[in-house]
N, C-alpha and C. Protein backbone atom coordinates (compact mmCIF):
# COMPACT_ATOMS: atom_id res chain seq x y z
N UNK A 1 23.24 -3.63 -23.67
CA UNK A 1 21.91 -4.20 -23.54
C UNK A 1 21.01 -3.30 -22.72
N UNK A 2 21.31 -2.55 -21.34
CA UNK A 2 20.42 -1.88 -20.56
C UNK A 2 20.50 -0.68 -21.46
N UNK A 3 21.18 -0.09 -22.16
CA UNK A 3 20.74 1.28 -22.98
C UNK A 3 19.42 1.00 -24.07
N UNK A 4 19.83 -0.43 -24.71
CA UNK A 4 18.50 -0.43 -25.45
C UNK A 4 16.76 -0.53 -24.71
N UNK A 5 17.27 -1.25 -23.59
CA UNK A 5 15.73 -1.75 -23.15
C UNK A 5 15.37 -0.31 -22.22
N UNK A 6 16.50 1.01 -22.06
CA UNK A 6 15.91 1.84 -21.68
C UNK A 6 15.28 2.66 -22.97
N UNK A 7 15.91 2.43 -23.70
CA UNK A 7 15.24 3.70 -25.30
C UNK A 7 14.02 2.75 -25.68
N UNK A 8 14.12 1.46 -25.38
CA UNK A 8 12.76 0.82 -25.75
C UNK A 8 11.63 0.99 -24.86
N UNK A 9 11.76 1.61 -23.56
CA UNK A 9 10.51 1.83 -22.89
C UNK A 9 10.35 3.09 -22.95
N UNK A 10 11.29 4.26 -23.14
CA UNK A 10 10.58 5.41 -24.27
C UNK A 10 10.04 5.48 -24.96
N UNK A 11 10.82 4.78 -25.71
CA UNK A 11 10.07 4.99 -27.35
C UNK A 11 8.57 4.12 -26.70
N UNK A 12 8.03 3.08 -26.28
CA UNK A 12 7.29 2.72 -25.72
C UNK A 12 6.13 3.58 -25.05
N UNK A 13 6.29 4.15 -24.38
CA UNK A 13 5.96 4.99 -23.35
C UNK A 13 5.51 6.39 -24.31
N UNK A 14 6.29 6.68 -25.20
CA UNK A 14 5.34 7.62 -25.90
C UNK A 14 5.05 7.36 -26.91
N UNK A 15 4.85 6.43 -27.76
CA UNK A 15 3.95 5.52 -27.98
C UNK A 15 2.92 5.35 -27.81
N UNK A 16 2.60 5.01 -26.39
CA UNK A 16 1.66 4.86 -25.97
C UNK A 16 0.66 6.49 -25.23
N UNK A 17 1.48 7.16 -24.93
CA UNK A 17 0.78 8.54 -24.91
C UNK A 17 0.63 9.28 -25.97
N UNK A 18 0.90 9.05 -27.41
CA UNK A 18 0.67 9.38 -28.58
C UNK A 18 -0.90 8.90 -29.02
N UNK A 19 -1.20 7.84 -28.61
CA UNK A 19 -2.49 6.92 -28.91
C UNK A 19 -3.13 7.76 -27.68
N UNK A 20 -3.15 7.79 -26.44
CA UNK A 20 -3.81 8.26 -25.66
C UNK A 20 -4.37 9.39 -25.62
N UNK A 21 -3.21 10.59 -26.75
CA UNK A 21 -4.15 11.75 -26.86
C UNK A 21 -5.26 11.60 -27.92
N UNK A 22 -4.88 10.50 -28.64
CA UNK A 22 -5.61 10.55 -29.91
C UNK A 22 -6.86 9.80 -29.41
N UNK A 23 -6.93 9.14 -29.07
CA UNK A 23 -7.98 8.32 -28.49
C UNK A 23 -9.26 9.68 -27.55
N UNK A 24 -8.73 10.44 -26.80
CA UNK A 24 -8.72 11.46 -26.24
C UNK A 24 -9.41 11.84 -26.73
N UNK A 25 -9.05 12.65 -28.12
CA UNK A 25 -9.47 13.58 -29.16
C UNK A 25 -10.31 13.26 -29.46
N UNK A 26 -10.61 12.05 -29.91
CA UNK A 26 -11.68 11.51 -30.90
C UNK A 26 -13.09 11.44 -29.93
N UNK A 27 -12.51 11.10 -28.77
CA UNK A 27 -14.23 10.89 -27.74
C UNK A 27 -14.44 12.07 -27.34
N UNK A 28 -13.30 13.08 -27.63
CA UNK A 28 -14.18 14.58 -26.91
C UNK A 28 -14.90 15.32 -27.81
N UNK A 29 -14.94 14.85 -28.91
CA UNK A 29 -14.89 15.42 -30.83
C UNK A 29 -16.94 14.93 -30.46
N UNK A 30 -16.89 13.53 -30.38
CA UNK A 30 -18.08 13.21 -30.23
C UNK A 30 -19.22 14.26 -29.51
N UNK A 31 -19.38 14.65 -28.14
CA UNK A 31 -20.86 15.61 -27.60
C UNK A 31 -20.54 16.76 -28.21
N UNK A 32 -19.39 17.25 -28.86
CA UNK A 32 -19.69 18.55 -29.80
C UNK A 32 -20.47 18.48 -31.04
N UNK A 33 -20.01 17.49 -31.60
CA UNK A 33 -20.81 16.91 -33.05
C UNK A 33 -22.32 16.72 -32.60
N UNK A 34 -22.50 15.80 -31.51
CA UNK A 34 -23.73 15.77 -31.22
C UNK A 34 -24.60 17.10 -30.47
N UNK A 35 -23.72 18.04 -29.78
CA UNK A 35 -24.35 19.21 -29.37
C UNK A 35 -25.22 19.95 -30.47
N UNK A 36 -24.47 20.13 -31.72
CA UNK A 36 -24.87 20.88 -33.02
C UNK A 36 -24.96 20.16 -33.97
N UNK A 37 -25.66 18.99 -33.78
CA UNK A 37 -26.20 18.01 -35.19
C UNK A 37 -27.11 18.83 -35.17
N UNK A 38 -28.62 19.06 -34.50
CA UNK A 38 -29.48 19.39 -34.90
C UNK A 38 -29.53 20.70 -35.53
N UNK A 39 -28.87 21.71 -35.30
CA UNK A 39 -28.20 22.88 -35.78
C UNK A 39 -28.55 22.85 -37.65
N UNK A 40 -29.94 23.75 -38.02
CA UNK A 40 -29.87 24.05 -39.32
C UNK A 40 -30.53 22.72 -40.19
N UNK A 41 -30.65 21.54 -39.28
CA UNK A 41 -30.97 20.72 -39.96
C UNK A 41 -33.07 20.75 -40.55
N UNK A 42 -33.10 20.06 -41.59
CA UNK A 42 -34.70 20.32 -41.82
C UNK A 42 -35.61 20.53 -40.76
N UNK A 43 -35.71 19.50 -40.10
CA UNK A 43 -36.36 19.36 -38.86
C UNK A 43 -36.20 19.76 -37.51
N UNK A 44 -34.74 20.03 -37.68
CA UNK A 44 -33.98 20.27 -36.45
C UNK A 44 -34.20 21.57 -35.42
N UNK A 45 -33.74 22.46 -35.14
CA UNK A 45 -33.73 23.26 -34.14
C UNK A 45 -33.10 24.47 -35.07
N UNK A 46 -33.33 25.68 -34.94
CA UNK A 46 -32.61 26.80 -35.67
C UNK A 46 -31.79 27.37 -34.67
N UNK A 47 -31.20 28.29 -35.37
CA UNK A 47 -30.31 29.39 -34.74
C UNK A 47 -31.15 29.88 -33.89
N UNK A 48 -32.19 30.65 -34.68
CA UNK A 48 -33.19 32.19 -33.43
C UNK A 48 -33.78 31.14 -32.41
N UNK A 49 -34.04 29.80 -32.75
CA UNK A 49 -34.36 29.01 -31.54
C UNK A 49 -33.51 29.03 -30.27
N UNK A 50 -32.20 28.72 -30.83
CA UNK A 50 -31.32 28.40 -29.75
C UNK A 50 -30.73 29.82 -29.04
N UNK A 51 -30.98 31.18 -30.15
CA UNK A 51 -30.67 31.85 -29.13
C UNK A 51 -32.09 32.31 -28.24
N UNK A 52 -33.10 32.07 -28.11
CA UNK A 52 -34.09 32.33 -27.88
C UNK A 52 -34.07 31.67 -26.27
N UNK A 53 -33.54 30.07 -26.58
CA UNK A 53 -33.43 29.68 -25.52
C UNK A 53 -32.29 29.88 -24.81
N UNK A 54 -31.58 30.22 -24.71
CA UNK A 54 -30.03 30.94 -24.32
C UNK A 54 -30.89 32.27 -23.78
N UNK A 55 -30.95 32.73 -24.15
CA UNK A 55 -31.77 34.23 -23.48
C UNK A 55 -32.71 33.66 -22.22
N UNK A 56 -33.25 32.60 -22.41
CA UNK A 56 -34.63 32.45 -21.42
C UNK A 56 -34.08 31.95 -20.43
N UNK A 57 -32.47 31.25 -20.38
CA UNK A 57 -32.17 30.29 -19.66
C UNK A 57 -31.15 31.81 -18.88
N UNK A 58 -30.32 32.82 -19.76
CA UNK A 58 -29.96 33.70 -18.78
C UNK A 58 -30.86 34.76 -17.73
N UNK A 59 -31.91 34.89 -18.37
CA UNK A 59 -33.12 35.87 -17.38
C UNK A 59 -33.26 34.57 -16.32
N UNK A 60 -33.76 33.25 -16.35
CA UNK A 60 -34.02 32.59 -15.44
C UNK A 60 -32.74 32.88 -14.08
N UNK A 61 -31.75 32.38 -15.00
CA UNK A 61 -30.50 33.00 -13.45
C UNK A 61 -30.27 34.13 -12.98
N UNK A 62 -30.49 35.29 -13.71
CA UNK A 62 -30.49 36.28 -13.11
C UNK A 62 -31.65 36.59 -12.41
N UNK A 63 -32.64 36.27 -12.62
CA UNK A 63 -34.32 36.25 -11.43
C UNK A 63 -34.11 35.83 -10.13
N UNK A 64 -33.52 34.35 -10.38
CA UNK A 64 -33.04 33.53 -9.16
C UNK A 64 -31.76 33.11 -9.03
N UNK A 65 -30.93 34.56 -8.35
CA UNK A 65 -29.51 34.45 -8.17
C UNK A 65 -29.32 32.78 -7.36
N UNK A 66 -30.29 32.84 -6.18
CA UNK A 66 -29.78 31.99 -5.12
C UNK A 66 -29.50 30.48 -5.76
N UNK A 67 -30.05 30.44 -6.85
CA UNK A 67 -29.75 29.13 -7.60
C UNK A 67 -28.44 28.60 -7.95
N UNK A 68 -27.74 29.52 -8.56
CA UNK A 68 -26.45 29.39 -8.87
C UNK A 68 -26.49 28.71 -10.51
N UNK A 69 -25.97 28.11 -10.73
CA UNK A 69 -24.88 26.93 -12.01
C UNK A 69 -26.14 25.97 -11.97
N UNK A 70 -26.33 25.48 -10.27
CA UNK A 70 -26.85 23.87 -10.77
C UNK A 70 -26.04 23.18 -10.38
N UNK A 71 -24.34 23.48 -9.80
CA UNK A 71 -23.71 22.82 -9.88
C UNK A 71 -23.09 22.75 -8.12
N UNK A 72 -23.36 21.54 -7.42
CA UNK A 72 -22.82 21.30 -6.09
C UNK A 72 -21.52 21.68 -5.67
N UNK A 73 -20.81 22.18 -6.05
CA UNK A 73 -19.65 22.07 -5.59
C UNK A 73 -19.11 22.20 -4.07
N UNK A 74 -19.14 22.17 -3.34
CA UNK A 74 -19.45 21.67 -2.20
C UNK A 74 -19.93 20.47 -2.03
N UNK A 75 -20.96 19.81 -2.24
CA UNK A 75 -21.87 18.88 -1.77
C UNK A 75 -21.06 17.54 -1.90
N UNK A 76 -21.26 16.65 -1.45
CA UNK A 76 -20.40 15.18 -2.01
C UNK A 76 -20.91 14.59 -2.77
N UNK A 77 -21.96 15.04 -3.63
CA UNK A 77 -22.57 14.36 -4.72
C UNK A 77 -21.62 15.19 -6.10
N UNK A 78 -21.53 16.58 -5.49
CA UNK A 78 -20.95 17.65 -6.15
C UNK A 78 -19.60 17.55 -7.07
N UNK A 79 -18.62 18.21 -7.22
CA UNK A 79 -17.44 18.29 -8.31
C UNK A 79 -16.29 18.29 -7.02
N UNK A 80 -16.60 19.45 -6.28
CA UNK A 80 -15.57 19.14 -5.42
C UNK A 80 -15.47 17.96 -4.40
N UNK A 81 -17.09 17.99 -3.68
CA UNK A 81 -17.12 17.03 -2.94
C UNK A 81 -16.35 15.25 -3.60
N UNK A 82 -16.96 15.71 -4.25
CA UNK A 82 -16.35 14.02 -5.33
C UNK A 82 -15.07 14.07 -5.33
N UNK A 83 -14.07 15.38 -5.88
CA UNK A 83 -12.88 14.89 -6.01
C UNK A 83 -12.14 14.64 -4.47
N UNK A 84 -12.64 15.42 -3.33
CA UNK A 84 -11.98 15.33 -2.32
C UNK A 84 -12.20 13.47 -1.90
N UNK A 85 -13.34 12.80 -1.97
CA UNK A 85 -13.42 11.89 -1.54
C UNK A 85 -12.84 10.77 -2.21
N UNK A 86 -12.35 10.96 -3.95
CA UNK A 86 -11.55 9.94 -4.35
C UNK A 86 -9.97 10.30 -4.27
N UNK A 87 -9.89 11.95 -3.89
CA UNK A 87 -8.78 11.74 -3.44
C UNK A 87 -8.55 10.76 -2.42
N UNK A 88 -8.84 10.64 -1.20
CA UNK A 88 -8.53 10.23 -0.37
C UNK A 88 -8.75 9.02 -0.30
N UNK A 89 -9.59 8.24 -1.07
CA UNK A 89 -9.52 7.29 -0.96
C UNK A 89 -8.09 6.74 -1.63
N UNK A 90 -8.22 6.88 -3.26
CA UNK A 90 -6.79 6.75 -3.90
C UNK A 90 -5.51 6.99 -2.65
N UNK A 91 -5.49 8.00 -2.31
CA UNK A 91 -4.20 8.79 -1.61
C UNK A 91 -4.30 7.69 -0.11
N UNK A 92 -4.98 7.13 0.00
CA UNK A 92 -5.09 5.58 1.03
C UNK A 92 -3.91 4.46 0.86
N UNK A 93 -4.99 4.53 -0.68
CA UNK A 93 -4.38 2.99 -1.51
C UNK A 93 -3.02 3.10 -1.47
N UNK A 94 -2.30 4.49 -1.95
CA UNK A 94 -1.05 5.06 -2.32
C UNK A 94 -0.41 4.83 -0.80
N UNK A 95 -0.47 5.46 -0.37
CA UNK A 95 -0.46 5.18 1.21
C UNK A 95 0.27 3.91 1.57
N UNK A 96 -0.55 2.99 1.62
CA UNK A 96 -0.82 1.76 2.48
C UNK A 96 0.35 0.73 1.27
N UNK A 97 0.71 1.26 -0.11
CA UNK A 97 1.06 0.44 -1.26
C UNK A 97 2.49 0.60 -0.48
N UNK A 98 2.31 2.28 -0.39
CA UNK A 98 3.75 2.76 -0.15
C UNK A 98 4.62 2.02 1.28
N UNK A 99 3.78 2.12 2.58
CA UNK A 99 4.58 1.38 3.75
C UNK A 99 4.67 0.15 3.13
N UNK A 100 3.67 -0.78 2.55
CA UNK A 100 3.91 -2.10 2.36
C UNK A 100 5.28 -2.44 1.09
N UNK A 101 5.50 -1.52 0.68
CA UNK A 101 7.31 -1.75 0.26
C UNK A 101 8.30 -1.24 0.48
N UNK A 102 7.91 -0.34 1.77
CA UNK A 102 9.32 -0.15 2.81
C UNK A 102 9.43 -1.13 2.95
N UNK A 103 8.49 -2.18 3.79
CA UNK A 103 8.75 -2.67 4.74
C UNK A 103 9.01 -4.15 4.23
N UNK A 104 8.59 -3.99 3.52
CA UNK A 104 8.48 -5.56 2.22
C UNK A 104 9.53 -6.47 2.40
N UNK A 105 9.38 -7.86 1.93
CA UNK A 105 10.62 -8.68 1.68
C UNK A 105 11.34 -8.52 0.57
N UNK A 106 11.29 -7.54 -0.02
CA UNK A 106 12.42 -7.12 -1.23
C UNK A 106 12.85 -6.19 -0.95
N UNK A 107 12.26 -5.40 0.32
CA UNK A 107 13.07 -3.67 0.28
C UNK A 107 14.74 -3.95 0.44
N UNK A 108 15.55 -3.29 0.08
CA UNK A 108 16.56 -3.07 -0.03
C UNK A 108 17.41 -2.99 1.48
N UNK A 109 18.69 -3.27 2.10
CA UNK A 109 19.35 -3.31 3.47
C UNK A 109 19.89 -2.24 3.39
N UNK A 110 20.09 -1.13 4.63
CA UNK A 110 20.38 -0.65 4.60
C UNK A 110 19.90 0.82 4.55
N UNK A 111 18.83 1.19 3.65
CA UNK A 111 18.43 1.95 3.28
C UNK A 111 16.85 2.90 3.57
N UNK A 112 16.68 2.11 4.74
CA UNK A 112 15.01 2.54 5.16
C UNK A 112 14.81 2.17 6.89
């Protein structure tokens, strides 16, 4: 009986990360499609447009190095700032989950 209900939360378990990449796939598929809908279309935006603007947007950064990306990294509004602060918050939760089942009324005798 415990051999099956362990091959059943495998098979389970990837299962369920089988759907997860796919699910994955499909929403990252989406802002590409939408990046280059307008691409060629009647009305839309052309090629010499877009490289036109690609050119205007690299002279702009190279004029004004001190600008950078655009992108905070540092800042706590930023990429890094953000991840450091949900690290820690998470890495709290984890924390605080973790003493509270050392110490728990189910922890195990003996062993902690």
């Amino acid at each position: 009986m415990r051999f099956h209900k362990v091959t059943m939360n495998k098979t389970m378990i990837f299962s369920i990360g089988i759907m997860a990449v796919c699910a994955i796939g499909t929403i990252s598929m989406v802002p590409v499609a939408l990046a280059y809908s307008g691409l060629g279309a009647v009305d839309g935006i052309t090629l010499e447009e877009h490289l036109e603007l690609a050119t205007r947007k690299v002279e702009k950064a190279e004029a004004n190095p001190a600008t950078g990306s655009g992108t905070p990294y540092l800042d706590a509004g930023g990429v890094l700032g953000s991840s450091i602060i949900a690290g820690a918050i998470f890495g709290g939760i984890a924390t605080a989950m973790f003493v509270r089942a050392r110490s728990g009324r189910y922890a195990a005798y003996g062993r902690g």
